[in-house]
N, C-alpha and C. Protein backbone atom coordinates (compact mmCIF):
# COMPACT_ATOMS: atom_id res chain seq x y z
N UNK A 1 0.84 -1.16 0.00
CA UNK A 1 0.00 0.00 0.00
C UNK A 1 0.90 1.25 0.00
N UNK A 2 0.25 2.48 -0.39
CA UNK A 2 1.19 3.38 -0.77
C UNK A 2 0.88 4.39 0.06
N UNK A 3 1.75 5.07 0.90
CA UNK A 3 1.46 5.82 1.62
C UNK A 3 1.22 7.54 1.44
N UNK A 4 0.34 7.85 1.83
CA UNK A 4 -0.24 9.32 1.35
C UNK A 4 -0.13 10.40 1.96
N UNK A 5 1.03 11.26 1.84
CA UNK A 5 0.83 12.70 3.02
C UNK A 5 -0.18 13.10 2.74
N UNK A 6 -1.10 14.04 3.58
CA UNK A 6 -2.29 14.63 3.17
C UNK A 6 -1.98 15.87 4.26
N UNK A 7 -1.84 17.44 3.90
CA UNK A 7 -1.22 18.48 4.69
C UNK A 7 -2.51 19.00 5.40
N UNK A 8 -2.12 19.27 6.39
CA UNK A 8 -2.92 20.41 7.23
C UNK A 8 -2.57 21.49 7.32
N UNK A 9 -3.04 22.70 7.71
CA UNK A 9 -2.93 24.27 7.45
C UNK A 9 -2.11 24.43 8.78
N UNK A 10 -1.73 23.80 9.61
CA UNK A 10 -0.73 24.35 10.30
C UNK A 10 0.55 23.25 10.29
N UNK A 11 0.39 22.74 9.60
CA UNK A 11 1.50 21.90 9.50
C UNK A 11 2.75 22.27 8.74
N UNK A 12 4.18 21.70 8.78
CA UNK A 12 4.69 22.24 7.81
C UNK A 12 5.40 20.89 6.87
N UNK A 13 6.10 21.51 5.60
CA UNK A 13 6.00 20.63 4.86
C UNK A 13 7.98 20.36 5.34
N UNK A 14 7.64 19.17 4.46
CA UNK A 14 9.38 19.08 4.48
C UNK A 14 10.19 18.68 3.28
N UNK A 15 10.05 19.77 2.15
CA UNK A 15 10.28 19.55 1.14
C UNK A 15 10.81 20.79 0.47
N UNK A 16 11.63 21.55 -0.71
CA UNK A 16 11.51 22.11 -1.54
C UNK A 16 11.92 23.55 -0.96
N UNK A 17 11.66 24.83 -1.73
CA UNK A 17 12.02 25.86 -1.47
C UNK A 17 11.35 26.76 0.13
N UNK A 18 9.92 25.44 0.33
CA UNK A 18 9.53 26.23 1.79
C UNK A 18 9.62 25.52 2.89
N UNK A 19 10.97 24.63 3.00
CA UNK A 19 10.98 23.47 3.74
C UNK A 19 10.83 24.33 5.30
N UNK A 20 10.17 23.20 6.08
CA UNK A 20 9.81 23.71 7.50
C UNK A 20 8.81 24.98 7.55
N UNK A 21 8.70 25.49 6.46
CA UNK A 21 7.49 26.42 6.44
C UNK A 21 5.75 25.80 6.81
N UNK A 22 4.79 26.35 7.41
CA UNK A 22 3.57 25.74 7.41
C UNK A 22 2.78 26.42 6.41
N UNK A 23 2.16 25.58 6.10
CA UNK A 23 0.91 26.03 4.94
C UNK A 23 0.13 27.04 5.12
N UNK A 24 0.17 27.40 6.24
CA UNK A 24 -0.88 28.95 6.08
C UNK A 24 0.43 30.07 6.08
N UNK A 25 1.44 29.75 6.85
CA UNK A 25 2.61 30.82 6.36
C UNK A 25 2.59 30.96 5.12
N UNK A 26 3.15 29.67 3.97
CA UNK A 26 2.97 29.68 2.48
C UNK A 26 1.85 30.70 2.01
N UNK A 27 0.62 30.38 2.25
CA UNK A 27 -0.32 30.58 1.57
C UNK A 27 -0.22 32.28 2.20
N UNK A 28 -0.12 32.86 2.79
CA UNK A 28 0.09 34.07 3.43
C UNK A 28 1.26 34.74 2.60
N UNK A 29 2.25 33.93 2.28
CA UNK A 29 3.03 34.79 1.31
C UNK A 29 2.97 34.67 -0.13
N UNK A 30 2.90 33.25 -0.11
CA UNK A 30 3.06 32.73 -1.52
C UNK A 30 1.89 32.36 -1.84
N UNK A 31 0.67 32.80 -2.28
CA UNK A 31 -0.40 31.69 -2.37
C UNK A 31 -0.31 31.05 -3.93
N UNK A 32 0.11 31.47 -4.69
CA UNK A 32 0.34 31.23 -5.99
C UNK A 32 1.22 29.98 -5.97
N UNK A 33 2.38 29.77 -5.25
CA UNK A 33 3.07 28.94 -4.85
C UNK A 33 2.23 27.38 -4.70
N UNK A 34 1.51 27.87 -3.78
CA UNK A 34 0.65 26.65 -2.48
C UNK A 34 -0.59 26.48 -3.52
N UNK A 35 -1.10 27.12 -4.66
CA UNK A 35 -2.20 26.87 -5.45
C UNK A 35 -1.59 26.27 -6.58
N UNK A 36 0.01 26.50 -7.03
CA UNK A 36 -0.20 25.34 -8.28
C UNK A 36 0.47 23.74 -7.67
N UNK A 37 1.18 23.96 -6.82
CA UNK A 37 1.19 22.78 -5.83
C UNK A 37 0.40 21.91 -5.67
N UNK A 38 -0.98 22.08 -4.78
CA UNK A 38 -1.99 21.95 -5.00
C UNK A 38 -2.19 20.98 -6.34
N UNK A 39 -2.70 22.02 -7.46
CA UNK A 39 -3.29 21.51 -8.74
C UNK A 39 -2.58 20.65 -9.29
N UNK A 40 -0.86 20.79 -9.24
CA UNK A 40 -0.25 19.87 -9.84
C UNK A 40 -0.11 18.49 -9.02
N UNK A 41 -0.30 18.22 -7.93
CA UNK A 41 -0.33 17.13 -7.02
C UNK A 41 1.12 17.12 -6.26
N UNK A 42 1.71 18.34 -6.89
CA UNK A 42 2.41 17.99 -5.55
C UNK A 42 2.66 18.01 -4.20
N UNK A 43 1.32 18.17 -3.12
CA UNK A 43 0.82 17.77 -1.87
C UNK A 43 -0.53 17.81 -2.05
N UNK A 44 -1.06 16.99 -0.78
CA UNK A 44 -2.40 16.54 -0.51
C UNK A 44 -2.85 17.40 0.20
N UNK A 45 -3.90 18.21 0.61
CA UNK A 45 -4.07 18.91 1.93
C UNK A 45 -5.76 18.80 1.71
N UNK A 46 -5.78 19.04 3.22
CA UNK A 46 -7.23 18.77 3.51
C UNK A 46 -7.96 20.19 3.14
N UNK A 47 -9.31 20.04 3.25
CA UNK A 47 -10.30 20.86 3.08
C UNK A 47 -10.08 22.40 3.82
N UNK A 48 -9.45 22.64 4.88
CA UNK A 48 -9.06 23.62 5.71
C UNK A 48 -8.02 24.90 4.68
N UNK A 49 -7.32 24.14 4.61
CA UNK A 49 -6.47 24.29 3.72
C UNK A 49 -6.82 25.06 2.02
N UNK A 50 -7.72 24.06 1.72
CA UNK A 50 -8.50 25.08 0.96
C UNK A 50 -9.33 26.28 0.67
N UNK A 51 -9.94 26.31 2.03
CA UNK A 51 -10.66 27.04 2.65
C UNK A 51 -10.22 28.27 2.84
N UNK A 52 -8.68 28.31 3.25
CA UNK A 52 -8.06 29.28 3.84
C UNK A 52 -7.69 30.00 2.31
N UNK A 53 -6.90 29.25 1.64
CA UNK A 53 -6.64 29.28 0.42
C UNK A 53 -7.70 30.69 -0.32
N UNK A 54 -8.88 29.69 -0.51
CA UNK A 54 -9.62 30.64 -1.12
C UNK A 54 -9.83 32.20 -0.70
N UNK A 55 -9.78 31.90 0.75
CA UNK A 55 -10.02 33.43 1.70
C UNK A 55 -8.93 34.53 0.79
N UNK A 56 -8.09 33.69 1.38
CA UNK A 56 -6.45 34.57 0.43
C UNK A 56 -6.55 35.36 -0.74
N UNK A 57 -6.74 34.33 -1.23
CA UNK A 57 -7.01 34.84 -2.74
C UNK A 57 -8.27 35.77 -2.97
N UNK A 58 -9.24 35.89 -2.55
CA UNK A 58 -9.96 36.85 -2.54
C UNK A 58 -10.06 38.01 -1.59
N UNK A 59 -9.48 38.06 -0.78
CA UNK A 59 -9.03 39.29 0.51
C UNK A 59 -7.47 39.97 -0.43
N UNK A 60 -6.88 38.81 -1.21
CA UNK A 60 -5.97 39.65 -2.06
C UNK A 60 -6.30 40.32 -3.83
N UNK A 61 -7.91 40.26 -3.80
CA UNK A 61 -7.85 40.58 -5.17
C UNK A 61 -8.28 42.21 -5.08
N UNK A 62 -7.94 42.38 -6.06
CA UNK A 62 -7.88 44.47 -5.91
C UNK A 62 -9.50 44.42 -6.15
N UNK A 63 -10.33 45.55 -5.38
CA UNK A 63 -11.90 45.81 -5.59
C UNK A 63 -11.01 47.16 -6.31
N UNK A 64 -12.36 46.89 -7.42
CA UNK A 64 -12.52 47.76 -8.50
C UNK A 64 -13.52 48.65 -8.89
């Protein structure tokens, strides 16, 4: 059987350019980062995670 990280929003990862970083730090700086991540599969994260995600991204879009 193959084993599956699946991330939580305060967790951190241990991989790559945000190693030891946690996912809502990421997504707080980088969300672009933590969203093609995401899409491309490279981590699992739960629903929270998304959640927060989305907040981000729309608390960061310019009102027009």
């Amino acid at each position: 059987m193959k084993y599956i990280k699946i991330y939580q929003l305060d967790q951190s990862i241990t991989f790559g350019k945000y190693k030891y970083k946690t996912l809502r730090e990421i997504a707080d700086s980088d969300h672009n980062w933590l969203t093609w991540a995401i899409n491309n599969s490279v981590i699992k994260v739960t629903d929270d995670v998304k959640k927060y995600l989305n907040e981000k991204t729309v608390s960061n879009t310019p009102q027009v």
